[in-house]
Protein backbone atom coordinates (compact mmCIF):
# COMPACT_ATOMS: atom_id res chain seq x y z
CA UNK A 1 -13.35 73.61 -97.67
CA UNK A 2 -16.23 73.58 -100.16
CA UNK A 3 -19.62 71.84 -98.17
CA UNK A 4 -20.66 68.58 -99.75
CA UNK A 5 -22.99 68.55 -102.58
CA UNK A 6 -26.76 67.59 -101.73
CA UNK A 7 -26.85 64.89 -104.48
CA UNK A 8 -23.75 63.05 -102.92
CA UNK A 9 -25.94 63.56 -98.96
CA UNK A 10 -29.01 62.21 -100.79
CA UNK A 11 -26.94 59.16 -101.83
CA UNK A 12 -25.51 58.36 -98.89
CA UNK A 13 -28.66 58.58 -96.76
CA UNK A 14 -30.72 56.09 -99.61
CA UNK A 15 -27.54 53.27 -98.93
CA UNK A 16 -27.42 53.80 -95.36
CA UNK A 17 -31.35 53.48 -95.11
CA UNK A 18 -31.32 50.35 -97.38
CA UNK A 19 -28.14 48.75 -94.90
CA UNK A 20 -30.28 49.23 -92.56
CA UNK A 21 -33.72 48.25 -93.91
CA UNK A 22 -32.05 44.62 -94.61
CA UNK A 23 -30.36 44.34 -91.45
CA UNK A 24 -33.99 45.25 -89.77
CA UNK A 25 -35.85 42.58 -92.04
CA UNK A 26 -33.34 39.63 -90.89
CA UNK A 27 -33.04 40.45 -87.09
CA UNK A 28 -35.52 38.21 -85.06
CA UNK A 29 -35.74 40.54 -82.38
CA UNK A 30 -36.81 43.53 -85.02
CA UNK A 31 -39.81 40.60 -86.83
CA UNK A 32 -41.16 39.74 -82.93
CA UNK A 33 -40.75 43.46 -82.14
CA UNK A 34 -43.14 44.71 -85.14
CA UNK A 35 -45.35 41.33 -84.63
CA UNK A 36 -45.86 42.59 -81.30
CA UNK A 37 -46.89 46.30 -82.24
CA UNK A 38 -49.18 45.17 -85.24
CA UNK A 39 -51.18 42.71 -82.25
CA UNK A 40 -51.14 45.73 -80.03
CA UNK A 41 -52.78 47.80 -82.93
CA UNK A 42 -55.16 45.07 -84.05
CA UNK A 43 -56.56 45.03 -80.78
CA UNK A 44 -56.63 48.67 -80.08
CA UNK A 45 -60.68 49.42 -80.78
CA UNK A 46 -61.59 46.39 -78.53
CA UNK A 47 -59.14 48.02 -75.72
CA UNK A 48 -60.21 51.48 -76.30
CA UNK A 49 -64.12 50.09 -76.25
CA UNK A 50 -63.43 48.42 -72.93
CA UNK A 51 -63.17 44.69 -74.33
CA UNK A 52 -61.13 41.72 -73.59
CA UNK A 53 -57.95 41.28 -75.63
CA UNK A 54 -56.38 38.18 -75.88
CA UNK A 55 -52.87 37.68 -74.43
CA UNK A 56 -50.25 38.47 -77.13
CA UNK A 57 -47.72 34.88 -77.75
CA UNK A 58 -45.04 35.28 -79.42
CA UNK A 59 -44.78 34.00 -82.84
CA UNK A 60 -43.24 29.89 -83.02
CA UNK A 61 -39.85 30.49 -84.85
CA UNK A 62 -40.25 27.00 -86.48
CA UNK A 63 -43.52 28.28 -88.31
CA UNK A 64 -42.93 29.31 -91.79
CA UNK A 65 -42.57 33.15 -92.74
CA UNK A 66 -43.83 34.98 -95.67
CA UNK A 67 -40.52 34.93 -97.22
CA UNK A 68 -40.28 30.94 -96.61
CA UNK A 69 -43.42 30.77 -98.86
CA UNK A 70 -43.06 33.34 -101.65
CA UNK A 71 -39.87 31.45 -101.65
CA UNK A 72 -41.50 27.92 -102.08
CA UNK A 73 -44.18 29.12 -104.67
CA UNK A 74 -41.08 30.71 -106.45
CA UNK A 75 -39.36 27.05 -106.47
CA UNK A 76 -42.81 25.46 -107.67
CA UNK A 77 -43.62 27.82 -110.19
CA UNK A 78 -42.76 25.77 -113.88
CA UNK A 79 -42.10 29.10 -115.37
CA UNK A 80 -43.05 30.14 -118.86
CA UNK A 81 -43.19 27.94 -121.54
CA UNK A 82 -40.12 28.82 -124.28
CA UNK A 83 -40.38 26.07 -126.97
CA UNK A 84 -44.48 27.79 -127.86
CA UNK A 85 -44.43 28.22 -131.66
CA UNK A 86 -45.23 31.95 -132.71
CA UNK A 87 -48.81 33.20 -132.47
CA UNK A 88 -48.31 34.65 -135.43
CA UNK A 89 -49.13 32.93 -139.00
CA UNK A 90 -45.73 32.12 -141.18
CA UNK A 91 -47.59 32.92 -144.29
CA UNK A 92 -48.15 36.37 -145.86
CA UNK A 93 -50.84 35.77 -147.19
CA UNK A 94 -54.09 38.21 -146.53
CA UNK A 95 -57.46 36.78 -145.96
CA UNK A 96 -60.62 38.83 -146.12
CA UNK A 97 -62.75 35.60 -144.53
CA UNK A 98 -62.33 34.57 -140.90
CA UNK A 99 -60.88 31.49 -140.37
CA UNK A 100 -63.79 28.66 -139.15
CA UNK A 101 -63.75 28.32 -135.12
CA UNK A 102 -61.48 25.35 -134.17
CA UNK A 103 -63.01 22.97 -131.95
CA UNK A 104 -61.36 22.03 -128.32
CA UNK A 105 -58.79 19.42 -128.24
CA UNK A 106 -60.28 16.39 -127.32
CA UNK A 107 -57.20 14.54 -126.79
CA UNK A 108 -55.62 16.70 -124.01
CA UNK A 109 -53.10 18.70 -125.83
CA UNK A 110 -53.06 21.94 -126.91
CA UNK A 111 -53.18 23.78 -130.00
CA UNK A 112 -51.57 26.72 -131.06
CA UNK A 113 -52.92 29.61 -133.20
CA UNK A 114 -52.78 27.69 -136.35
CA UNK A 115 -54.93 24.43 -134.82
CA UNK A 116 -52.11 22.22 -135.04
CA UNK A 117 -51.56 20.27 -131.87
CA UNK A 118 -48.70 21.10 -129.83
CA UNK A 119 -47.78 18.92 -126.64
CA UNK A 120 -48.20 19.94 -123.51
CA UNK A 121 -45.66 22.29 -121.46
CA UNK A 122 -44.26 21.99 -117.60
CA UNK A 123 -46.55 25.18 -117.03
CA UNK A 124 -49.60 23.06 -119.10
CA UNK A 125 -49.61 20.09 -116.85
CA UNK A 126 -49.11 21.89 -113.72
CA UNK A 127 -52.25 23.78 -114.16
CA UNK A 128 -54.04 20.60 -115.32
CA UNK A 129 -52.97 19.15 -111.72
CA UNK A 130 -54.07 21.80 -110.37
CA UNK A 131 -57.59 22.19 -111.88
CA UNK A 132 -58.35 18.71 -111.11
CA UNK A 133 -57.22 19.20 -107.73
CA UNK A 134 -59.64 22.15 -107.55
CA UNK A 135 -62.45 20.12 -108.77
CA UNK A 136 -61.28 17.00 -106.63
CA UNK A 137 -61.90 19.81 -103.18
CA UNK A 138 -64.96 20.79 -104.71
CA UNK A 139 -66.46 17.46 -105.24
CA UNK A 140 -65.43 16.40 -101.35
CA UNK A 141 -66.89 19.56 -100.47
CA UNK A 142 -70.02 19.11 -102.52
CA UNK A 143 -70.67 15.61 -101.38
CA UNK A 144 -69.61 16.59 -97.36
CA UNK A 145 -72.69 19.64 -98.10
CA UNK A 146 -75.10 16.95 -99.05
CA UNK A 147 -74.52 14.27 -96.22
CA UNK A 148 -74.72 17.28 -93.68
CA UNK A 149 -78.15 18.16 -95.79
CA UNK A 150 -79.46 14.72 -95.42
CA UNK A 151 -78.41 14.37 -91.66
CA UNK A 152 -79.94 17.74 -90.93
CA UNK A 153 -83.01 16.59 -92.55
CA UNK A 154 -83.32 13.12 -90.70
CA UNK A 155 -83.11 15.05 -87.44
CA UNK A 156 -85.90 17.83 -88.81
CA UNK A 157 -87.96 14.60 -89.20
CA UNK A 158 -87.36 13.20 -86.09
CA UNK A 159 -88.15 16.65 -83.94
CA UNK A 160 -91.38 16.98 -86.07
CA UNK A 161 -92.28 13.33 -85.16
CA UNK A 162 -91.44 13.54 -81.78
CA UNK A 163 -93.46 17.48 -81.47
CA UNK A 164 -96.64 15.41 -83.16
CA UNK A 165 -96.25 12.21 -80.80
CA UNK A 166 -96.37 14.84 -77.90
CA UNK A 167 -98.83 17.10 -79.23
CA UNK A 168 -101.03 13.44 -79.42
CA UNK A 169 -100.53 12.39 -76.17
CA UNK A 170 -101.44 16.06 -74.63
CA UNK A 171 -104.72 16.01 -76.45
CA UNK A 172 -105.65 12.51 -75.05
């Protein structure tokens, strides 16, 4: 009987480790296993150091997993836009002078590579959202920095009044 041929071994191994690779990556008991190992590792400088470690607990199942939200970003995610016109100029025409810079949209479209307006995409608005939620976090953020600032202040005044009203009454 003629042994088996090394390309048919390789083959087999590659399914057999896949098989088993997906069966791994959907067993609960594999996830808590390696979530387990990777807190042991985390930790090991502070054990081998002498520190405190805090307890492992074991991961809540109803908390989303990775997968759950490359998943959800997949199902959010507009896509590309198909309906663009081509970057490309129709005409065949050569021009030695550069065309004049185009000004930005004022009306909230967009314009493609020949300046003419085109309207606005799934993909277009969804970034819009998001930019203005960006800038809506930043202004909260902004404004939550400068009531801290002023607070912060007022009691800076307060601790130097008090520290001269005492240094008054110790000279008297």
């Amino acid at each position: 009987m003629a042994p088996i041929p090394p390309i048919l071994l390789r083959l087999a191994a590659q399914m057999v480790s896949q098989h088993l690779a997906r069966r791994l990556a959907a067993s609960p008991v594999f996830q808590s296993a390696v979530h387990r190992l990777l807190h042991e590792v985390d930790h090991l400088p502070t054990r081998i150091g002498g520190g405190k470690v805090p307890e492992y607990r074991h991961p809540d199942p109803l908390q989303k997993s990775v997968a759950d939200h490359v998943r959800e970003a997949r199902e959010a995610d507009p896509g590309e836009p198909h309906d663009e016109p081509s970057p490309f100029p129709s005409s065949s025409r050569t021009s030695s002078a550069s065309p004049p810079p185009r000004a930005p949209p004022t009306d909230g479209g967009l314009r493609d590579s020949r300046g003419s307006l085109r309207p606005r995409t799934p993909r277009d608005e969804a970034w819009a959202q998001a930019q203005a939620a960006e800038k809506q976090k930043d202004e909260a953020r902004l404004e939550d920095f400068q009531v801290r600032e002023r607070e912060l202040s007022e009691i800076l005044r307060l601790l130097r009044e008090k520290k001269e009203r005492e240094g008054g009454e110790g000279k008297q």
